[in-house]
C-alpha atoms as a PDB file:
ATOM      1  CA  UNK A   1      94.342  89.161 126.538  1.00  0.00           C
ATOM      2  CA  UNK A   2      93.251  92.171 124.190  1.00  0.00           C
ATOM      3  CA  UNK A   3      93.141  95.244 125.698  1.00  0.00           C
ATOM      4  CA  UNK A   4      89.987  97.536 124.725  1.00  0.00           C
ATOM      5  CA  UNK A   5      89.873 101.342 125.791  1.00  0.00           C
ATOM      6  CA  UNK A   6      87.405 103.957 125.224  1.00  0.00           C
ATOM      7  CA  UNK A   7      89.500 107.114 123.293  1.00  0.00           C
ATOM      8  CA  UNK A   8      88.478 109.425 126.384  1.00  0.00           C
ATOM      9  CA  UNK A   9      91.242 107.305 128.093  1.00  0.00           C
ATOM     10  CA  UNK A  10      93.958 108.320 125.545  1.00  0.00           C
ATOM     11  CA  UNK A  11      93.156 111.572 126.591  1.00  0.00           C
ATOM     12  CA  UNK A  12      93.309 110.911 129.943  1.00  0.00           C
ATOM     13  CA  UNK A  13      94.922 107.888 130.933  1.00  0.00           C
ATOM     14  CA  UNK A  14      98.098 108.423 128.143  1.00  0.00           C
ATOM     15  CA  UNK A  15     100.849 107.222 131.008  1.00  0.00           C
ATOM     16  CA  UNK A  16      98.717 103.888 131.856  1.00  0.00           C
ATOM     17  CA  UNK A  17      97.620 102.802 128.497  1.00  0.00           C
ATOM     18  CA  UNK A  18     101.636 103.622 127.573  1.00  0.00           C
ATOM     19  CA  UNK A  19     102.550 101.473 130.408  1.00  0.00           C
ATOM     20  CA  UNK A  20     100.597  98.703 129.538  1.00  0.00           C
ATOM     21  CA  UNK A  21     101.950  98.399 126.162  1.00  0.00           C
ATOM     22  CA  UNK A  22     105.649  98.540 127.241  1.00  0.00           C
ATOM     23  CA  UNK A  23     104.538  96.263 129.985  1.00  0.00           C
ATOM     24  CA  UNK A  24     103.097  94.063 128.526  1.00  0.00           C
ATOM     25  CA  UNK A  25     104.370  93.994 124.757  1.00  0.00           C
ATOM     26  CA  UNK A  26     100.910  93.881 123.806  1.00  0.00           C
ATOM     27  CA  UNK A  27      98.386  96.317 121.605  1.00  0.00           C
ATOM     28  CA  UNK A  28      95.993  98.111 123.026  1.00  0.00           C
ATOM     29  CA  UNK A  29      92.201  98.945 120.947  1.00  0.00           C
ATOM     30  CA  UNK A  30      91.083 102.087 121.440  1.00  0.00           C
ATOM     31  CA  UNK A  31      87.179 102.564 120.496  1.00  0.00           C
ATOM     32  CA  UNK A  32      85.185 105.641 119.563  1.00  0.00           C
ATOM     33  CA  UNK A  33      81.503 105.083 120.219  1.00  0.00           C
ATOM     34  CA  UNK A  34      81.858 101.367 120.535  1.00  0.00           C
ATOM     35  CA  UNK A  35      83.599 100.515 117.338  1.00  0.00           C
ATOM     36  CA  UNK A  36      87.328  99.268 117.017  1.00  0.00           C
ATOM     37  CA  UNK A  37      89.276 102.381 115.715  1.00  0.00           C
ATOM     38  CA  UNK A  38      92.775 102.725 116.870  1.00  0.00           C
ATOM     39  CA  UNK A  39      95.521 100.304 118.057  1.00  0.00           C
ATOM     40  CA  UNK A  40      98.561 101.314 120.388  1.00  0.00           C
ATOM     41  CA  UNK A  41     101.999  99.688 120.561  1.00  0.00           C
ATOM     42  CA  UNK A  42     104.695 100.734 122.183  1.00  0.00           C
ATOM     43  CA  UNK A  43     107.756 101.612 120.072  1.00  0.00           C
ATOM     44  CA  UNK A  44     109.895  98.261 120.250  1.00  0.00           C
ATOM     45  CA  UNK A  45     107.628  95.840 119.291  1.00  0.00           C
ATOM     46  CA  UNK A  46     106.305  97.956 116.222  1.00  0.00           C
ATOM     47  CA  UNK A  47     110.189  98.396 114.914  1.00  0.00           C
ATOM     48  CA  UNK A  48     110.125  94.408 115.464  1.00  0.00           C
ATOM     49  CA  UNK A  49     106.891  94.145 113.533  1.00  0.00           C
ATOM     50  CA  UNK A  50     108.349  96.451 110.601  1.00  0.00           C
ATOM     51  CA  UNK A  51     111.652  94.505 110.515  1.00  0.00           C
ATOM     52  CA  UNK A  52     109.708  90.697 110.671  1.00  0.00           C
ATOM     53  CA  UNK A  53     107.378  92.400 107.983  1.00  0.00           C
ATOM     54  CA  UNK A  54     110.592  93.868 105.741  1.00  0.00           C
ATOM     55  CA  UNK A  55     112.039  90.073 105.402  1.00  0.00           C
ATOM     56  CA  UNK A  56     108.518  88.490 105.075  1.00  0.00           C
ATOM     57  CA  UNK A  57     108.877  90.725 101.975  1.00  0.00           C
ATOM     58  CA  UNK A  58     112.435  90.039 100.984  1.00  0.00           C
ATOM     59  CA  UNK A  59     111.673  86.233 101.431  1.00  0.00           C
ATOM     60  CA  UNK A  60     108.713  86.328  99.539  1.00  0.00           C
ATOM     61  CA  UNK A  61     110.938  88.527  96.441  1.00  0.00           C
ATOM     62  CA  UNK A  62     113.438  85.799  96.555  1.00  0.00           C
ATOM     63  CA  UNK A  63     110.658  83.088  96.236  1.00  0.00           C
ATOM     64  CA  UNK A  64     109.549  84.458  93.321  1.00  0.00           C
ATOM     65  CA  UNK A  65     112.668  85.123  91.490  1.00  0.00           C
ATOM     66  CA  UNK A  66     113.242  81.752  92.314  1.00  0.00           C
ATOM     67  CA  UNK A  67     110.233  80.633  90.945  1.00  0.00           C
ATOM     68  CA  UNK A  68     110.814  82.840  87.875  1.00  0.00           C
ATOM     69  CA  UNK A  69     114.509  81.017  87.392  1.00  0.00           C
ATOM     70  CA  UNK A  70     116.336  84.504  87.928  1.00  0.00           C
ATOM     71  CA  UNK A  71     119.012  82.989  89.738  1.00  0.00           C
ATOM     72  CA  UNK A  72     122.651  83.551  89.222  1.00  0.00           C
ATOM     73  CA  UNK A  73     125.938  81.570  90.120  1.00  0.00           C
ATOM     74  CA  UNK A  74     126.897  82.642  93.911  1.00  0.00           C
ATOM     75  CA  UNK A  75     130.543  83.519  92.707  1.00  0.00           C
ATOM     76  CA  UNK A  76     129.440  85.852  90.211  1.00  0.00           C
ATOM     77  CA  UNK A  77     126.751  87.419  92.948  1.00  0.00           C
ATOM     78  CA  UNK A  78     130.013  88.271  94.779  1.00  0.00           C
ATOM     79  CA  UNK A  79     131.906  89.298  92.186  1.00  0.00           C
ATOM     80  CA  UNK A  80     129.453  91.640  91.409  1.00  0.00           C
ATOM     81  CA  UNK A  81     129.011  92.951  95.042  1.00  0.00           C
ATOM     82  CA  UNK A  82     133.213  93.002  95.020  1.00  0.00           C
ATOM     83  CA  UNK A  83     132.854  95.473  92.127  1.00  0.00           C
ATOM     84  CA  UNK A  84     130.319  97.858  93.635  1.00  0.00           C
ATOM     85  CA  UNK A  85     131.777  98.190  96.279  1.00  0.00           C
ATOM     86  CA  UNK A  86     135.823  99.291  94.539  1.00  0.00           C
ATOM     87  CA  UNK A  87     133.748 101.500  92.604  1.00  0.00           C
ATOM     88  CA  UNK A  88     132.792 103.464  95.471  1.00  0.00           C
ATOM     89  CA  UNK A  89     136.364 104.245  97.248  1.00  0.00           C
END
């Protein structure tokens, strides 16, 4: 169920509107005069949303370079990543 606040309860109800959120994993809309204008999320689930997000991203690169027939040989992907990585010690 969404969760709709007025912003005078940001101001004043900070520890319950936090609590729901941790609670219940959920967003909570905050409204100014009547009209969506803020969401709240507690801390976990948006570092879960940036991380889904981040390989949505990555999936959709390697899709494309797919796609686009930039696609190597796997043992030459690791020999490459093998070479990077004595260049560094």
């Amino acid at each position: 169920m969404d969760r709709i606040r007025p912003s005078a309860d940001l101001r004043n109800r900070y520890s319950e509107i936090s609590k729901i959120c941790h609670e219940t994993r959920e967003p909570v809309y905050i409204t100014v005069n009547g009209r969506g204008d803020t969401v709240i999320l507690g801390l976990a689930e948006y570092e879960q949303i940036k991380s889904e997000l981040k390989l949505l991203r990555m999936l959709a690169e390697s899709e494309e370079d797919l796609s686009q027939g930039r696609v190597a040989p796997i043992k030459d992907t690791f020999d490459g990543i093998r070479q990077s990585l004595s260049l560094r010690k």
